[in-house]
PDB file of N, CA and C in Angstrom:
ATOM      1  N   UNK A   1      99.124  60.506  42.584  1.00  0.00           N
ATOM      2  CA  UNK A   1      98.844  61.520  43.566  1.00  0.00           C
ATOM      3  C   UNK A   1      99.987  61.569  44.578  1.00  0.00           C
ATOM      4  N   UNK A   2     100.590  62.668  45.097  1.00  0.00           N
ATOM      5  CA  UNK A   2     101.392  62.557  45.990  1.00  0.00           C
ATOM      6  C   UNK A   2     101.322  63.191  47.420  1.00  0.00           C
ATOM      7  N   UNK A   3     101.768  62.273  48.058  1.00  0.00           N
ATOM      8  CA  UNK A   3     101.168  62.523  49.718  1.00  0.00           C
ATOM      9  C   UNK A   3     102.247  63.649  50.140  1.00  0.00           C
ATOM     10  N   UNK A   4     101.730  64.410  50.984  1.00  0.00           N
ATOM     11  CA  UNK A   4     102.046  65.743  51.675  1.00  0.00           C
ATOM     12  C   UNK A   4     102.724  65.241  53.171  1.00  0.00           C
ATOM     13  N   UNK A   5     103.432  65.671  53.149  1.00  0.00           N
ATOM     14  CA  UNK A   5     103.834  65.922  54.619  1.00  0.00           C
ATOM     15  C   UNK A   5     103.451  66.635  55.713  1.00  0.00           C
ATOM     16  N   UNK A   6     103.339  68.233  55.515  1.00  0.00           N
ATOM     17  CA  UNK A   6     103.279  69.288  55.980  1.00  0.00           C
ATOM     18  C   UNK A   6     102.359  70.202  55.245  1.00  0.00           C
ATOM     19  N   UNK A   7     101.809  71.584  55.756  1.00  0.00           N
ATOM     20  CA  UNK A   7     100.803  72.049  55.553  1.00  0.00           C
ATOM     21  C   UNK A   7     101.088  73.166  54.292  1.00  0.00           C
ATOM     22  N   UNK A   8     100.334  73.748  53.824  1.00  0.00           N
ATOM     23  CA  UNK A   8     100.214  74.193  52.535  1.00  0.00           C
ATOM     24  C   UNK A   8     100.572  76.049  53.182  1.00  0.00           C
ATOM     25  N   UNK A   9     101.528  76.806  52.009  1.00  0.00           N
ATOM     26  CA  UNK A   9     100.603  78.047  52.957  1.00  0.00           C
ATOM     27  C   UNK A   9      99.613  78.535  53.333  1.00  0.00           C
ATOM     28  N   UNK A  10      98.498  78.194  52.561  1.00  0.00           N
ATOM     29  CA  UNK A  10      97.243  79.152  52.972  1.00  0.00           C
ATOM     30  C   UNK A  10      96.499  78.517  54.331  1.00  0.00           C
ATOM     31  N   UNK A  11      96.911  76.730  54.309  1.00  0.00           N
ATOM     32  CA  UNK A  11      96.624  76.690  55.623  1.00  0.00           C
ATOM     33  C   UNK A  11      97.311  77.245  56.695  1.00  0.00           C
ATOM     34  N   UNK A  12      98.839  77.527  57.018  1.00  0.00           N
ATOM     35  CA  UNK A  12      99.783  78.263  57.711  1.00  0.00           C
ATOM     36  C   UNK A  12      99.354  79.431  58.094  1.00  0.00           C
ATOM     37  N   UNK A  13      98.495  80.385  56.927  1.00  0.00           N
ATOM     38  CA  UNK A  13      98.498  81.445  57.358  1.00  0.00           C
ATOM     39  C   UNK A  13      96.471  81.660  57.878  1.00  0.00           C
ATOM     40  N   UNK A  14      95.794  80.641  57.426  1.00  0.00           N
ATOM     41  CA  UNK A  14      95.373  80.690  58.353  1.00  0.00           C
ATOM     42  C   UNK A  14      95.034  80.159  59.714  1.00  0.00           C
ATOM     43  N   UNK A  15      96.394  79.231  59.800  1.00  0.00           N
ATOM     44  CA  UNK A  15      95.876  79.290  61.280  1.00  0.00           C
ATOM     45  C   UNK A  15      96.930  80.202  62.216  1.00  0.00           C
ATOM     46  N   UNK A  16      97.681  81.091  62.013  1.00  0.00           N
ATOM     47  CA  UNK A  16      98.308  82.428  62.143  1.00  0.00           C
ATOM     48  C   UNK A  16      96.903  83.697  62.762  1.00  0.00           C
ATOM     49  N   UNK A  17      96.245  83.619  61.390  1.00  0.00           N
ATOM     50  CA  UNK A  17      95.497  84.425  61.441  1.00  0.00           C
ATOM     51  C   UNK A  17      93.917  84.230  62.989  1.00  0.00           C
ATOM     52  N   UNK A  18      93.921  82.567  62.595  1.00  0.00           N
ATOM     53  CA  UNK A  18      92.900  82.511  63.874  1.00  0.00           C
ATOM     54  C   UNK A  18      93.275  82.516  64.853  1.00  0.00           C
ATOM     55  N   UNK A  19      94.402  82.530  65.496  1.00  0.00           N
ATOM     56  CA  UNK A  19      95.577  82.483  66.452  1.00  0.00           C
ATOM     57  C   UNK A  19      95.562  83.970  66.534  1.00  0.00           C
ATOM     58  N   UNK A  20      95.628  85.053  65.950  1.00  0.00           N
ATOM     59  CA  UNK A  20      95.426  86.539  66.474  1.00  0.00           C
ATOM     60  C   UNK A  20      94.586  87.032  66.924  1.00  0.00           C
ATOM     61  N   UNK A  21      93.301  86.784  65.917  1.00  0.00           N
ATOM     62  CA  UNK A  21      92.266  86.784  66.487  1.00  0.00           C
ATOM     63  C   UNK A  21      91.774  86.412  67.842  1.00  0.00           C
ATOM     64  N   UNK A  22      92.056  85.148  68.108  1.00  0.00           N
ATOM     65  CA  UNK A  22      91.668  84.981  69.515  1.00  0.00           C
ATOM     66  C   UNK A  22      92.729  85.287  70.835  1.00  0.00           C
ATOM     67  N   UNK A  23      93.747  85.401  70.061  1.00  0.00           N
ATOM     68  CA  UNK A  23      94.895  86.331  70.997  1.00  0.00           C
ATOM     69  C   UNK A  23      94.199  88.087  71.196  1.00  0.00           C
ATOM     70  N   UNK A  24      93.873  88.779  70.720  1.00  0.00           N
ATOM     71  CA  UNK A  24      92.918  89.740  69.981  1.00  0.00           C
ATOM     72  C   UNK A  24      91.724  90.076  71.407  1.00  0.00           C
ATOM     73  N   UNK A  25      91.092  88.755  71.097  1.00  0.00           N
ATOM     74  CA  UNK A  25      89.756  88.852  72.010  1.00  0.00           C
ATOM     75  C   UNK A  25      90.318  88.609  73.139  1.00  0.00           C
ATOM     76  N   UNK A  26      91.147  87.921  73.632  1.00  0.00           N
ATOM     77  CA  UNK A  26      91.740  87.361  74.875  1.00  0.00           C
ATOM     78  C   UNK A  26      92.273  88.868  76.104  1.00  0.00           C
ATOM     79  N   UNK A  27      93.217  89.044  75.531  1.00  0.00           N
ATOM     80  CA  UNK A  27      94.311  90.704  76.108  1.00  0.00           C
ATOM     81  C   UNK A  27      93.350  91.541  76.979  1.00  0.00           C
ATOM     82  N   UNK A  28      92.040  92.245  76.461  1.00  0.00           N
ATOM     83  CA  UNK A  28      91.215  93.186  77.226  1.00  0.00           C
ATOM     84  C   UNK A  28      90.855  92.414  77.936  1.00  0.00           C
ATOM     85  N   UNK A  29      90.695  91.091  78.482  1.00  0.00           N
ATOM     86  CA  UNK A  29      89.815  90.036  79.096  1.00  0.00           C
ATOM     87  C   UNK A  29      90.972  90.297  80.410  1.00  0.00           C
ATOM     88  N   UNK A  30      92.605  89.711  79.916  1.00  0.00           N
ATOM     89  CA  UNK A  30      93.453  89.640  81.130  1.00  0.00           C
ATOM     90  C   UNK A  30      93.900  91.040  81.413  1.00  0.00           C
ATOM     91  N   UNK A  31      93.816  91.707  80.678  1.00  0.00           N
ATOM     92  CA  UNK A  31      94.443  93.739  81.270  1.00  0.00           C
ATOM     93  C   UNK A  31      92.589  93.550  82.498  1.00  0.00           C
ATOM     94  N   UNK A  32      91.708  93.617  82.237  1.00  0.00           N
ATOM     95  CA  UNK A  32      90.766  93.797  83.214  1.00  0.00           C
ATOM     96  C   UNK A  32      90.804  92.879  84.816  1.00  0.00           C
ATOM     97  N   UNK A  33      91.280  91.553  84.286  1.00  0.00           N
ATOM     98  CA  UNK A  33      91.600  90.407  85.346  1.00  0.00           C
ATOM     99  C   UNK A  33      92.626  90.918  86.034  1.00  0.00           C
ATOM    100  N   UNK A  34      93.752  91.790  85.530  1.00  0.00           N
ATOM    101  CA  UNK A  34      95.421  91.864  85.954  1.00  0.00           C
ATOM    102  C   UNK A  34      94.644  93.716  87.186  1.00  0.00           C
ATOM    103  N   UNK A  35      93.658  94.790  86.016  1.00  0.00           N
ATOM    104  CA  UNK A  35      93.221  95.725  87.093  1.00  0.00           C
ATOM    105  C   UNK A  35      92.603  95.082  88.562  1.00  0.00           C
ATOM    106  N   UNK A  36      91.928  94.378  88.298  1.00  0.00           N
ATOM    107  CA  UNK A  36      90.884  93.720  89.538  1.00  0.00           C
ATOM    108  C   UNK A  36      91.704  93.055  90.652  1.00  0.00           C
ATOM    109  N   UNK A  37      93.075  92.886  90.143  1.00  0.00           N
ATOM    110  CA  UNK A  37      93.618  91.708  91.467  1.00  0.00           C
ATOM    111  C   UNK A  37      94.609  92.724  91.177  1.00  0.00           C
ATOM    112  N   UNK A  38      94.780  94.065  91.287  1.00  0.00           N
ATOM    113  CA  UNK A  38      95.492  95.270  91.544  1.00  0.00           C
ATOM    114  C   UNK A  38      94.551  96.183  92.746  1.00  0.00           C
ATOM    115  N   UNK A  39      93.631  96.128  91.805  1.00  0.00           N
ATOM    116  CA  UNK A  39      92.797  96.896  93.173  1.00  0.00           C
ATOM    117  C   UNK A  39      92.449  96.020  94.417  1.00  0.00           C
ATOM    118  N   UNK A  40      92.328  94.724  94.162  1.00  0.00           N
ATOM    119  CA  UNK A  40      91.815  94.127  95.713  1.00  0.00           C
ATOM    120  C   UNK A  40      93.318  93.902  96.291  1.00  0.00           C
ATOM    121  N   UNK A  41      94.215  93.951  95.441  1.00  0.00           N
ATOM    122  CA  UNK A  41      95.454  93.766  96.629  1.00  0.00           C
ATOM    123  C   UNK A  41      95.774  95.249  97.308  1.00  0.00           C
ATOM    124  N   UNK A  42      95.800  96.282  96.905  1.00  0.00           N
ATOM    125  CA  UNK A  42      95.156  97.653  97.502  1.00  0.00           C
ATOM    126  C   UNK A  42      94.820  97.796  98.645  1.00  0.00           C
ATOM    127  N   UNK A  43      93.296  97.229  98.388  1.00  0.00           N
ATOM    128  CA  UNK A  43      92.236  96.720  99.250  1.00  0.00           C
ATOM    129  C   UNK A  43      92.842  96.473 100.348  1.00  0.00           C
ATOM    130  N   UNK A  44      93.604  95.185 100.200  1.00  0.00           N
ATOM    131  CA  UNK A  44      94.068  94.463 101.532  1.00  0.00           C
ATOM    132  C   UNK A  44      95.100  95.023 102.404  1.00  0.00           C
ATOM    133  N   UNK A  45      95.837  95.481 101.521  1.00  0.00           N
ATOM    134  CA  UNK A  45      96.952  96.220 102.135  1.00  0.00           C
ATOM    135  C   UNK A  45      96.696  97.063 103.066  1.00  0.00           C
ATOM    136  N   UNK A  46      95.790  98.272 102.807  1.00  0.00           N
ATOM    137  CA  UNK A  46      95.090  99.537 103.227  1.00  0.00           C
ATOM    138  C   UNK A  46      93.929  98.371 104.243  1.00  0.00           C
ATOM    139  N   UNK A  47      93.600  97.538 104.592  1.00  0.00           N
ATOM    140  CA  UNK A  47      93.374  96.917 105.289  1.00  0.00           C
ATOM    141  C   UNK A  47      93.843  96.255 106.622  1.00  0.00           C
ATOM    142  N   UNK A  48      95.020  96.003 106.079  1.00  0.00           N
ATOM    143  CA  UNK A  48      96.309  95.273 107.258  1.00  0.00           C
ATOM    144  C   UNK A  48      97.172  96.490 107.662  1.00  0.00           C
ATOM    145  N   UNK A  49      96.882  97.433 106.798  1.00  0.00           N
ATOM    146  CA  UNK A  49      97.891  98.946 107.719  1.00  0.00           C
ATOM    147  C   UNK A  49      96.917  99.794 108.547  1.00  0.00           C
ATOM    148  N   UNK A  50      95.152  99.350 108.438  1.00  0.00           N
ATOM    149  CA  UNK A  50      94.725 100.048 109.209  1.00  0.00           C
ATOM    150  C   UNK A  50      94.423  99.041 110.857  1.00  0.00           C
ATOM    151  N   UNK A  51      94.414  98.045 110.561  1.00  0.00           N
ATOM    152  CA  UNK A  51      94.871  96.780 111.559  1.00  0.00           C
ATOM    153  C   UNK A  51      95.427  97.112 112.440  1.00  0.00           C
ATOM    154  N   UNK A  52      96.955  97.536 111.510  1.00  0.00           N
ATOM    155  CA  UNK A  52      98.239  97.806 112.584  1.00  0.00           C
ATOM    156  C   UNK A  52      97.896  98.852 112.812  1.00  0.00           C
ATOM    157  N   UNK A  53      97.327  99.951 112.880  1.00  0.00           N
ATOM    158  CA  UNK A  53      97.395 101.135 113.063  1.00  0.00           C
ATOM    159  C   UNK A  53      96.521 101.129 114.935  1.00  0.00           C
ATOM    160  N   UNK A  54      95.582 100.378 114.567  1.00  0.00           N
ATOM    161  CA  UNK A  54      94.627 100.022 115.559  1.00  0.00           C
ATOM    162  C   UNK A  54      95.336  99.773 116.755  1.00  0.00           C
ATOM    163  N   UNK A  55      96.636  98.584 116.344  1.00  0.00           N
ATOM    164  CA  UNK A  55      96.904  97.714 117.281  1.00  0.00           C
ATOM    165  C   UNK A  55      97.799  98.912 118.200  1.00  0.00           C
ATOM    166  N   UNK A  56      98.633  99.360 117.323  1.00  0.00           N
ATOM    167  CA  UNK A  56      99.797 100.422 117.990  1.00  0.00           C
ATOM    168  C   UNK A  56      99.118 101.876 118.803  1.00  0.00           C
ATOM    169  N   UNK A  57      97.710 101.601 118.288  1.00  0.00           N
ATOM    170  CA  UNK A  57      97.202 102.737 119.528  1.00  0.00           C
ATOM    171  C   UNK A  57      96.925 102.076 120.630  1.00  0.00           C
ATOM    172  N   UNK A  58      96.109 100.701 120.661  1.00  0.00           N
ATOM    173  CA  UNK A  58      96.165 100.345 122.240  1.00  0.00           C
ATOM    174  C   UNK A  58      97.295 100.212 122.272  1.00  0.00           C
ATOM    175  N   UNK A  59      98.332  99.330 121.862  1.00  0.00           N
ATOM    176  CA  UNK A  59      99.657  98.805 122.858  1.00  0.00           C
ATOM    177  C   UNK A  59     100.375 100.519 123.226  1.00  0.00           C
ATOM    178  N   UNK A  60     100.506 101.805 122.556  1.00  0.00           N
ATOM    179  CA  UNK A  60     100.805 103.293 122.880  1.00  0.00           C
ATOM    180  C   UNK A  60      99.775 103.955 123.467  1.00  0.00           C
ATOM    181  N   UNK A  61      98.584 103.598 123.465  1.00  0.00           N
ATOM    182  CA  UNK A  61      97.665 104.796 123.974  1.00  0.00           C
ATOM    183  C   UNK A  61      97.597 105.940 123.377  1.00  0.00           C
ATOM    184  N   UNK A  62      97.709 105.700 122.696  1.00  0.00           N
ATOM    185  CA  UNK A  62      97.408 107.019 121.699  1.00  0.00           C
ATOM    186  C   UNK A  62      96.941 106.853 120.156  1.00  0.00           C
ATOM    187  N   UNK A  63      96.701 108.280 119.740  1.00  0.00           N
ATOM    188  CA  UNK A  63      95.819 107.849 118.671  1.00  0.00           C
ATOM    189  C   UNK A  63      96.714 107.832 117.189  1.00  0.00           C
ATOM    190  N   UNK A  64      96.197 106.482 116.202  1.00  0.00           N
ATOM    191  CA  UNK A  64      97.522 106.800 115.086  1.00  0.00           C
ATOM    192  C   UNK A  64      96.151 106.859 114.118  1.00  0.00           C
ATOM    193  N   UNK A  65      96.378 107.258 113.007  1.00  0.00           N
ATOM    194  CA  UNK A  65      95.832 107.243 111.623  1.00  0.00           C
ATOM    195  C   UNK A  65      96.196 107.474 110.502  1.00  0.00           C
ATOM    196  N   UNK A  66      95.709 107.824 109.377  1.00  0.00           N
ATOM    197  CA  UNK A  66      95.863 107.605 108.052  1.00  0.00           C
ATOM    198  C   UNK A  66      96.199 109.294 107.680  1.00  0.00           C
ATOM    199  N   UNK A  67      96.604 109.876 106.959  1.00  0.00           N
ATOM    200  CA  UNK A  67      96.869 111.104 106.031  1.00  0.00           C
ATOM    201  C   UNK A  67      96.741 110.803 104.785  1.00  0.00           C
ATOM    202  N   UNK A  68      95.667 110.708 103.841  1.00  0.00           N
ATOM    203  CA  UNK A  68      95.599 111.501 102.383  1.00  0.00           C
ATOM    204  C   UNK A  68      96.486 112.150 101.828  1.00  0.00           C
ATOM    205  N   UNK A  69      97.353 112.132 100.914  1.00  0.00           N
ATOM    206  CA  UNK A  69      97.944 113.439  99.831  1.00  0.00           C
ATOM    207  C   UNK A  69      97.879 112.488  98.659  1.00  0.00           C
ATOM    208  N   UNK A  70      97.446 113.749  97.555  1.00  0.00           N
ATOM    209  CA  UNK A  70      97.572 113.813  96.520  1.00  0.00           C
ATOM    210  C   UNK A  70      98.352 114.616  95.780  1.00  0.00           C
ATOM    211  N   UNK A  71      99.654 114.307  94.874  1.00  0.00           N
ATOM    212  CA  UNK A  71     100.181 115.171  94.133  1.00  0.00           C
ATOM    213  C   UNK A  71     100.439 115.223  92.583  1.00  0.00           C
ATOM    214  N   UNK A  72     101.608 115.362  91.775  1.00  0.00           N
ATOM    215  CA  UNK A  72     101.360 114.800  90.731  1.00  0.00           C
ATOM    216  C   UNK A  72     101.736 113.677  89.989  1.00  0.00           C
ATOM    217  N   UNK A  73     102.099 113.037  91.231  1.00  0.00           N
ATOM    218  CA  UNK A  73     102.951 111.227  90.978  1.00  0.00           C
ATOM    219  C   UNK A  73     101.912 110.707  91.294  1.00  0.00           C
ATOM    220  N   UNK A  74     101.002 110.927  91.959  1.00  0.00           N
ATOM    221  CA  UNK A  74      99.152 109.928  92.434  1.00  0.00           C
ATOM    222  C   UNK A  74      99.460 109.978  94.134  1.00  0.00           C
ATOM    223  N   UNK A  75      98.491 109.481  94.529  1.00  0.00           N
ATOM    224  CA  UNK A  75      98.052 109.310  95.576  1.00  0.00           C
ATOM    225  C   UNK A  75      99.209 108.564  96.966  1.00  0.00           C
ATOM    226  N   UNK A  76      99.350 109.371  98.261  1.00  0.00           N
ATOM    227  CA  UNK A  76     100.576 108.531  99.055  1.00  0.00           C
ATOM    228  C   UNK A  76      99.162 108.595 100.165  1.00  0.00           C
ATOM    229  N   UNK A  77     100.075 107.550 101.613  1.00  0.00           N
ATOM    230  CA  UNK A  77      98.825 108.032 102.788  1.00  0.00           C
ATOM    231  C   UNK A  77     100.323 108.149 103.634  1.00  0.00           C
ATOM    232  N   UNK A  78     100.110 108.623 104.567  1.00  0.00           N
ATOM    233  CA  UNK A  78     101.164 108.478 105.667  1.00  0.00           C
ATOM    234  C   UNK A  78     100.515 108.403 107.336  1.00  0.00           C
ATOM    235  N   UNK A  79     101.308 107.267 107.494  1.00  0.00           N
ATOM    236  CA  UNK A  79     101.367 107.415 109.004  1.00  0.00           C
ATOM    237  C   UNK A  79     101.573 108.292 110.255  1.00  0.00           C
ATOM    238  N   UNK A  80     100.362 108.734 110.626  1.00  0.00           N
ATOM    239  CA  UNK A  80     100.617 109.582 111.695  1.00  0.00           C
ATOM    240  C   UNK A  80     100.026 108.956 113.636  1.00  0.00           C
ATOM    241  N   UNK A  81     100.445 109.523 114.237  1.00  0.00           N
ATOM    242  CA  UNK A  81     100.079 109.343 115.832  1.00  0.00           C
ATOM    243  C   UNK A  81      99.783 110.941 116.441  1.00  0.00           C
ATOM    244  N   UNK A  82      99.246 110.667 116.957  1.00  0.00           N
ATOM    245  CA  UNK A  82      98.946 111.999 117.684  1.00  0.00           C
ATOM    246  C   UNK A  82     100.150 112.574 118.746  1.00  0.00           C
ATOM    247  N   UNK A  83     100.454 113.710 117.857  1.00  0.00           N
ATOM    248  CA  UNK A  83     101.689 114.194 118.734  1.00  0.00           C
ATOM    249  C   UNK A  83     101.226 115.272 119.601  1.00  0.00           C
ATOM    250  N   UNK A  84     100.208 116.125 119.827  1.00  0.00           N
ATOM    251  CA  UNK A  84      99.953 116.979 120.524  1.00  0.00           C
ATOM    252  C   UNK A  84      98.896 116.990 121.683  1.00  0.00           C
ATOM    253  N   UNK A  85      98.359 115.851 122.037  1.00  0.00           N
ATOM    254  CA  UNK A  85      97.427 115.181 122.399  1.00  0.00           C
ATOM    255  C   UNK A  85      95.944 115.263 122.593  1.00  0.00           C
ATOM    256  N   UNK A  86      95.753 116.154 121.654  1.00  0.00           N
ATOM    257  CA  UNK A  86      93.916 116.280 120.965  1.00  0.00           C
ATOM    258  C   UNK A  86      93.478 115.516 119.812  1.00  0.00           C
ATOM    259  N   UNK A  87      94.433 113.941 119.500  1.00  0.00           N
ATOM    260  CA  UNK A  87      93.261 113.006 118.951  1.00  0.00           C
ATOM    261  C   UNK A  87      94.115 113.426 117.726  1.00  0.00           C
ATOM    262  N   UNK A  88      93.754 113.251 116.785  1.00  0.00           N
ATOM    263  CA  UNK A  88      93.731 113.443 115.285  1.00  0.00           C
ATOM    264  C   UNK A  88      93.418 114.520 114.817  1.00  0.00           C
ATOM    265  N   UNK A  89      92.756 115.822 115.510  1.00  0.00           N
ATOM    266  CA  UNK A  89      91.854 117.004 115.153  1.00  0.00           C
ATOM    267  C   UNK A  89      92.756 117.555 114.374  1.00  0.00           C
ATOM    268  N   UNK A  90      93.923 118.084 114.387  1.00  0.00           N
ATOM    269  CA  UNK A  90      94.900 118.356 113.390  1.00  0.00           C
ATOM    270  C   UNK A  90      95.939 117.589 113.360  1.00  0.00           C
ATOM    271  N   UNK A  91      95.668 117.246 112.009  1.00  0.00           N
ATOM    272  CA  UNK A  91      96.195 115.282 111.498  1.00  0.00           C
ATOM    273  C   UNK A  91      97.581 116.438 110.962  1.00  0.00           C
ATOM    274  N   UNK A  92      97.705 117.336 110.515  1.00  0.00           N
ATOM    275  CA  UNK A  92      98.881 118.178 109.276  1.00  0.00           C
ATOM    276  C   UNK A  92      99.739 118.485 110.419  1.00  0.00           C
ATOM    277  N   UNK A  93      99.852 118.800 112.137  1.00  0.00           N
ATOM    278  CA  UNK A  93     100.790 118.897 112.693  1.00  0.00           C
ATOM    279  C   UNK A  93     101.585 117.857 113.676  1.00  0.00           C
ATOM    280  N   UNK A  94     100.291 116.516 113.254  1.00  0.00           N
ATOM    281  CA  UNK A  94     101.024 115.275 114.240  1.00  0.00           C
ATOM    282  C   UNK A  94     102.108 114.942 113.655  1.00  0.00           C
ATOM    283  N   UNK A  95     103.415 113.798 113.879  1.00  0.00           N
ATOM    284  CA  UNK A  95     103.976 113.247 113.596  1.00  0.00           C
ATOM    285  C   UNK A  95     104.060 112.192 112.411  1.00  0.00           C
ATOM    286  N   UNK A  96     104.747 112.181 111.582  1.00  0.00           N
ATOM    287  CA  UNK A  96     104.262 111.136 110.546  1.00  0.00           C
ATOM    288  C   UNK A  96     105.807 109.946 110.892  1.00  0.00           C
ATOM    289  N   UNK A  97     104.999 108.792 110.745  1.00  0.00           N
ATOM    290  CA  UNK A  97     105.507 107.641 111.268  1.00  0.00           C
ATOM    291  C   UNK A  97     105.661 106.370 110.206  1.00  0.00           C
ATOM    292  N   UNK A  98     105.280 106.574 108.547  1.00  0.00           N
ATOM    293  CA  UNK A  98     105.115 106.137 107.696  1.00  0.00           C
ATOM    294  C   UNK A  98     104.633 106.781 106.441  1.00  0.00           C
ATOM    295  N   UNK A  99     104.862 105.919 105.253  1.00  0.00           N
ATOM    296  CA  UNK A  99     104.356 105.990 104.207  1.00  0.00           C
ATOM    297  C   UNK A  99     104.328 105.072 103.493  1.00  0.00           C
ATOM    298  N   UNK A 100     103.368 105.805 102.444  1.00  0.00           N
ATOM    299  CA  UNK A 100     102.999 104.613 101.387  1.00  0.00           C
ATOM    300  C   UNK A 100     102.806 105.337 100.058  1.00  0.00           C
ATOM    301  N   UNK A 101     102.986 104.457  98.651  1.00  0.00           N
ATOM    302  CA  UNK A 101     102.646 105.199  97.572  1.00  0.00           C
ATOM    303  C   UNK A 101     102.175 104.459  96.844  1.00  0.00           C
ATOM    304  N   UNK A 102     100.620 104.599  96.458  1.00  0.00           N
ATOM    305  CA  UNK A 102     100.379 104.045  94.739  1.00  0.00           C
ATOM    306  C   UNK A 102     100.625 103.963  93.978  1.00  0.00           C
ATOM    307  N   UNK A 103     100.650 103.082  93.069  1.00  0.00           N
ATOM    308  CA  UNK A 103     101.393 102.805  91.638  1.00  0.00           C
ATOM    309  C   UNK A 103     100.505 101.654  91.152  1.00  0.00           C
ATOM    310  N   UNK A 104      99.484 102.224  90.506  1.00  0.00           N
ATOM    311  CA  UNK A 104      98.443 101.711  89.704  1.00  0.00           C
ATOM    312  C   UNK A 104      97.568 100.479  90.276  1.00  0.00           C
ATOM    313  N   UNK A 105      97.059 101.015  91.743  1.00  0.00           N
ATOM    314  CA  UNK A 105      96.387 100.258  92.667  1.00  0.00           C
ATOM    315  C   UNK A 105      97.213  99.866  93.407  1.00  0.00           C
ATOM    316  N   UNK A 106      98.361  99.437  93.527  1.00  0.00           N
ATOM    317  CA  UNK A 106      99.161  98.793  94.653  1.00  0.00           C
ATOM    318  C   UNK A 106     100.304  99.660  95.441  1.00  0.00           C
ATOM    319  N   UNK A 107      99.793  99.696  96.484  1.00  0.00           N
ATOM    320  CA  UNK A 107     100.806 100.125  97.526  1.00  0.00           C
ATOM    321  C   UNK A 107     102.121  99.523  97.535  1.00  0.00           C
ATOM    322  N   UNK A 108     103.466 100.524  97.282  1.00  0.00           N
ATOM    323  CA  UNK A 108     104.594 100.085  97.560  1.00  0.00           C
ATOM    324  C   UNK A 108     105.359 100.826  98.769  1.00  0.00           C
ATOM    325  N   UNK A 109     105.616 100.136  99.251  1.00  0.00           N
ATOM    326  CA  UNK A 109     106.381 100.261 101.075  1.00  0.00           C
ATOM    327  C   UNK A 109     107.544  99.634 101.236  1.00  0.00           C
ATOM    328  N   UNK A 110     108.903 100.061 101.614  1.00  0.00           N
ATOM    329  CA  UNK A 110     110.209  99.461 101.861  1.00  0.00           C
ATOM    330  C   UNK A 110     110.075  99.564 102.862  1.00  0.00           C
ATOM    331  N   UNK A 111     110.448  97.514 103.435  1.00  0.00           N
ATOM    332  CA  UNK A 111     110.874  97.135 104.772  1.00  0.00           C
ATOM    333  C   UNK A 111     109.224  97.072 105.273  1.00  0.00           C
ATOM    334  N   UNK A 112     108.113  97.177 104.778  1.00  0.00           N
ATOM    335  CA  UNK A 112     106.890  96.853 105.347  1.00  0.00           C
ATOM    336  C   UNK A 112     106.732  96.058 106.511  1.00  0.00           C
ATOM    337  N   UNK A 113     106.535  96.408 107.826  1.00  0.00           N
ATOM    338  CA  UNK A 113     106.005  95.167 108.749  1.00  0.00           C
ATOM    339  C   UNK A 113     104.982  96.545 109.874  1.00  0.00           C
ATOM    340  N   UNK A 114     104.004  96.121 109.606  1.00  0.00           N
ATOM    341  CA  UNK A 114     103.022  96.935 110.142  1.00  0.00           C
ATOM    342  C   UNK A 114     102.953  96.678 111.711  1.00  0.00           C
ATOM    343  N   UNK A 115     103.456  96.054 112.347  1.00  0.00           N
ATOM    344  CA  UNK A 115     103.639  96.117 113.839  1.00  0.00           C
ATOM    345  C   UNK A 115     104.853  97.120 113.998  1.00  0.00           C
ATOM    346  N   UNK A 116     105.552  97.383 113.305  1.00  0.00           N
ATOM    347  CA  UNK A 116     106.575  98.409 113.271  1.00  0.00           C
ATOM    348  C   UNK A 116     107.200  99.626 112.812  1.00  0.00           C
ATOM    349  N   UNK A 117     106.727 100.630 113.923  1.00  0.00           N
ATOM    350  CA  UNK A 117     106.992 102.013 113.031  1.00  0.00           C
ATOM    351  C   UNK A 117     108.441 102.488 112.406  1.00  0.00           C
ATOM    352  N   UNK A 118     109.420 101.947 113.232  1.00  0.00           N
ATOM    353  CA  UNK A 118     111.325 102.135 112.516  1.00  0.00           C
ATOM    354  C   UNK A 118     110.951 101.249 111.139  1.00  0.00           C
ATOM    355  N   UNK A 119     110.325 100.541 111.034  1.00  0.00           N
ATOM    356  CA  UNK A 119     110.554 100.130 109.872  1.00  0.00           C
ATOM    357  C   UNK A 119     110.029 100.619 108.231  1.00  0.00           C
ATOM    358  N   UNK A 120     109.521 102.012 108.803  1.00  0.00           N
ATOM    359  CA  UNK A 120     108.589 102.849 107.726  1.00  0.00           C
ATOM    360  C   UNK A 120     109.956 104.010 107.657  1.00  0.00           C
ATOM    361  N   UNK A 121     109.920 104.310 106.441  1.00  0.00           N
ATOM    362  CA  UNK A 121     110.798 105.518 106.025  1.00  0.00           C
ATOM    363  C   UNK A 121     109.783 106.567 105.646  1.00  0.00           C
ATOM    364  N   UNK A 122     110.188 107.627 105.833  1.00  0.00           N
ATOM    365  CA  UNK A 122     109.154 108.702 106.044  1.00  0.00           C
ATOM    366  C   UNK A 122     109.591 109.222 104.369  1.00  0.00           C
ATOM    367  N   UNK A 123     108.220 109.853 103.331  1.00  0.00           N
ATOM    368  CA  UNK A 123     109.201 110.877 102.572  1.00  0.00           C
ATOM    369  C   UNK A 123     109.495 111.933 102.524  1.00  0.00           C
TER     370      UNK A 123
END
């Protein structure tokens, strides 16, 4: 009888094959794990810019907030303050003082520091 070293093909290929398989079942498990810690970092972001937004109306006295647009690249918000001094009531003629853009749950911002409006580029 002679002793083997190494594995035969059919064992090779199947353990190839159970190795896909559970590579297989695995993928939809981390694409759902990889959406979920896309959207809560979102979350936070749009959290800590409404923070700062807060803070820069008391330390200005005046009122700042959020702007909505949607186009056909997805969703931006931009920074506005009240430039005419009735509040936010027409958010489309205040000043915009920032932006932001989605890209598949996560906000991307150059030079981000939310205590600071020079540091927002407008688009």
């Amino acid at each position: 009888m002679r002793k083997s070293n190494g594995a035969t093909l059919l064992e090779a290929t199947l353990y190839l094959v159970v190795t896909a398989l559970a590579a297989a079942a695995v993928l939809p498990a981390l694409a759902n794990m990889r959406a979920s810690a896309l959207t809560a970092a979102g979350a936070r972001h749009l959290a800590v810019t409404l923070h700062a937004l807060r803070w820069k109306s008391v330390a200005q006295g005046r009122s700042h907030g959020l702007r909505f647009v949607r186009d056909a690249a997805g969703w931006y918000w931009y920074e506005v303050r009240d430039g005419n001094g009735n509040g936010l009531l027409d958010i489309a003629s205040d000043p915009v003082i920032g932006t932001a853009a989605f890209d598949g749950g996560i906000a991307s911002m150059s030079g981000f520091n939310p205590m600071s409006a020079e540091s927002f580029q407008t688009r």
